[in-house]
N, C-alpha and C. Protein backbone atom coordinates (compact mmCIF):
# COMPACT_ATOMS: atom_id res chain seq x y z
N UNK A 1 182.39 78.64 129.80
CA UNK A 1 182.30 79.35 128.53
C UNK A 1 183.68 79.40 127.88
N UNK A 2 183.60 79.10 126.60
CA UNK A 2 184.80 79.10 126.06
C UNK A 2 185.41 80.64 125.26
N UNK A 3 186.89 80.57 125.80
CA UNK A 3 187.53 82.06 125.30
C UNK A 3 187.77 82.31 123.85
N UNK A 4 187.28 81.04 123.23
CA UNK A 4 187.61 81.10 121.57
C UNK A 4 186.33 79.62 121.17
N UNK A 5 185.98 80.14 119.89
CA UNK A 5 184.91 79.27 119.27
C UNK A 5 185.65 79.20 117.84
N UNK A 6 185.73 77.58 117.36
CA UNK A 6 185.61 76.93 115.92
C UNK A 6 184.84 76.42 115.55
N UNK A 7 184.53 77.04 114.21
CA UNK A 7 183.53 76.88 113.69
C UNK A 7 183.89 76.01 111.99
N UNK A 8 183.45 74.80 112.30
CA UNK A 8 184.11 73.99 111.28
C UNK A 8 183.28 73.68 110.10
N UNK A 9 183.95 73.84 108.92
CA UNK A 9 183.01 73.01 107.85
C UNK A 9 182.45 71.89 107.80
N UNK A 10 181.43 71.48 107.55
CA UNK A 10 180.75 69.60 107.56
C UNK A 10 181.70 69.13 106.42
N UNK A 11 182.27 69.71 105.43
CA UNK A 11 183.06 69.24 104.68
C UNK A 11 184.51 68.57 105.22
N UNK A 12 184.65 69.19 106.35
CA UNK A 12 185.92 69.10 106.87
C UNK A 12 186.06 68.19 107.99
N UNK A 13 185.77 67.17 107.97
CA UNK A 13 185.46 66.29 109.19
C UNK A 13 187.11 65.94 109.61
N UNK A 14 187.74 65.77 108.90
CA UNK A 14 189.34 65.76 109.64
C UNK A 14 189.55 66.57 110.76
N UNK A 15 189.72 67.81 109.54
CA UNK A 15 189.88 69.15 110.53
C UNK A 15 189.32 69.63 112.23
N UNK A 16 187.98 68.90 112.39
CA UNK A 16 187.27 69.14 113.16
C UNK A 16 187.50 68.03 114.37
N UNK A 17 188.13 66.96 113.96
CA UNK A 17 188.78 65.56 114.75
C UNK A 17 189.84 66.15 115.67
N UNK A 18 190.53 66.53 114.62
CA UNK A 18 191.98 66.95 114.87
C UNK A 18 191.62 68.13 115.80
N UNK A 19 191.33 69.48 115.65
CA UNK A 19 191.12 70.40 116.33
C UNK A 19 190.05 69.73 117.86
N UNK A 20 189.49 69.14 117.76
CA UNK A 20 188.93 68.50 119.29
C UNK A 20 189.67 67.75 119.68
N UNK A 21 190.77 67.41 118.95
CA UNK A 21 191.86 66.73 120.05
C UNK A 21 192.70 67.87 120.77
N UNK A 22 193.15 68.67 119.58
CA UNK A 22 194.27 69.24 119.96
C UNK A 22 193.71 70.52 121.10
N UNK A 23 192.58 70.79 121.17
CA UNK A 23 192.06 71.94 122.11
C UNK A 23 191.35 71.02 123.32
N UNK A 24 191.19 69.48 123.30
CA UNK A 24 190.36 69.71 124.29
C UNK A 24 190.49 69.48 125.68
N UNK A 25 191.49 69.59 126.31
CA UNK A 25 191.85 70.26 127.73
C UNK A 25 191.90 72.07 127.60
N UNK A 26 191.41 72.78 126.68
CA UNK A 26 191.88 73.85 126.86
C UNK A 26 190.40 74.54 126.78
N UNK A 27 190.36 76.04 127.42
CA UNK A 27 189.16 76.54 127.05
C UNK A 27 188.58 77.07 126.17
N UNK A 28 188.48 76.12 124.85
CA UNK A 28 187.97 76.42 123.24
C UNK A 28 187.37 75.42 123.14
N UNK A 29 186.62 75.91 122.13
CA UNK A 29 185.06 74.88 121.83
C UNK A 29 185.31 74.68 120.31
N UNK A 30 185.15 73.46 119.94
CA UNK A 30 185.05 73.34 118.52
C UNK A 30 183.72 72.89 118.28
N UNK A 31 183.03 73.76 116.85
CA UNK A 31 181.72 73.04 116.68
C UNK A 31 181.83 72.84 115.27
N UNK A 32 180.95 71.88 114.96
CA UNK A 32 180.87 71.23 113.39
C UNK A 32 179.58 72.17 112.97
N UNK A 33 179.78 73.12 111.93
CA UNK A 33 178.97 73.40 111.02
C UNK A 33 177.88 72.90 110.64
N UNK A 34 176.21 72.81 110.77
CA UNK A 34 175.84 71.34 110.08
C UNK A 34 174.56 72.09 108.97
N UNK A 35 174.97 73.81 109.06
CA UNK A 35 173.97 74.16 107.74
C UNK A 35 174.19 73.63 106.49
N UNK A 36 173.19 74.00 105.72
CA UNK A 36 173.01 72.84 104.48
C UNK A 36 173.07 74.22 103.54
N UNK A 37 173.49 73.84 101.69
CA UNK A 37 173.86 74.69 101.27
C UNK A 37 173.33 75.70 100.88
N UNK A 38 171.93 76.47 101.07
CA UNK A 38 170.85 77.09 101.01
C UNK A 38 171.15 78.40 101.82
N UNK A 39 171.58 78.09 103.20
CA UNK A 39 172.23 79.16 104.01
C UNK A 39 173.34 79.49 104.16
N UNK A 40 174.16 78.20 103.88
CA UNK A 40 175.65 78.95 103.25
C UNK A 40 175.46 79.68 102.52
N UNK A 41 174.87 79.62 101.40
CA UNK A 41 174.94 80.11 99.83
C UNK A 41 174.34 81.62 100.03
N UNK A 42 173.34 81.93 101.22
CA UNK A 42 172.85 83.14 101.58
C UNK A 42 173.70 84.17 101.63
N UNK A 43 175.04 83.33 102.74
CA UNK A 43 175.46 84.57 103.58
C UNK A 43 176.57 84.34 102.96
N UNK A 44 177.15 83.41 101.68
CA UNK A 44 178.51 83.88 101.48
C UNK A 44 178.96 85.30 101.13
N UNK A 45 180.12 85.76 101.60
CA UNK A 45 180.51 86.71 101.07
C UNK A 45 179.81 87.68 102.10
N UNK A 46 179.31 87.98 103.03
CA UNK A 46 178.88 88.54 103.78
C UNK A 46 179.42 89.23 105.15
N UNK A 47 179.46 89.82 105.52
CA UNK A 47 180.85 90.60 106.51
C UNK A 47 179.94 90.46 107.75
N UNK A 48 178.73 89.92 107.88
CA UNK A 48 177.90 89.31 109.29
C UNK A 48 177.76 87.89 108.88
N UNK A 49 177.55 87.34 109.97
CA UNK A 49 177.41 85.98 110.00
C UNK A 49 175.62 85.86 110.05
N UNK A 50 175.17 86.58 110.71
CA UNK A 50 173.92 86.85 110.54
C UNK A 50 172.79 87.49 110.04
N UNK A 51 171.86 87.57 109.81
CA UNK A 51 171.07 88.36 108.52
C UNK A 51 170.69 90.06 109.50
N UNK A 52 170.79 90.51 109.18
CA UNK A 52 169.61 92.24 109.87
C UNK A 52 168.54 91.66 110.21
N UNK A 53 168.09 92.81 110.82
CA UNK A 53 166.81 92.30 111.39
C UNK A 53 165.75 93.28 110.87
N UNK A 54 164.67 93.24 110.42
CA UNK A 54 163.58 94.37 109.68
C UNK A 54 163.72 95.49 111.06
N UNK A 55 163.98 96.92 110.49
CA UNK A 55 163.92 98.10 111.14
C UNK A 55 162.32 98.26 110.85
């Protein structure tokens, strides 16, 4: 299990190269983003990453 998670933009495919080089002997996980803009567009601006759940 990794002690730190990246969470990369699909826009950013450099970024996400580079960061799996530079972490990967170490215990961090980089993952590529691959929502589409429908659920970005949900939760921008949102202080959870995830939606509530019906009480």
């Amino acid at each position: 299990m990794a002690d730190l998670l990246f969470i990369v933009s699909r826009t950013e495919p450099k970024r996400y190269l580079y960061l799996k080089h530079v972490y990967a002997d170490e215990s961090r996980d980089v993952v590529l983003d691959r929502r589409m803009g429908t659920v970005l567009q949900q939760h921008a601006g949102a202080s959870r990453v995830f939606p509530r759940l019906p009480q």
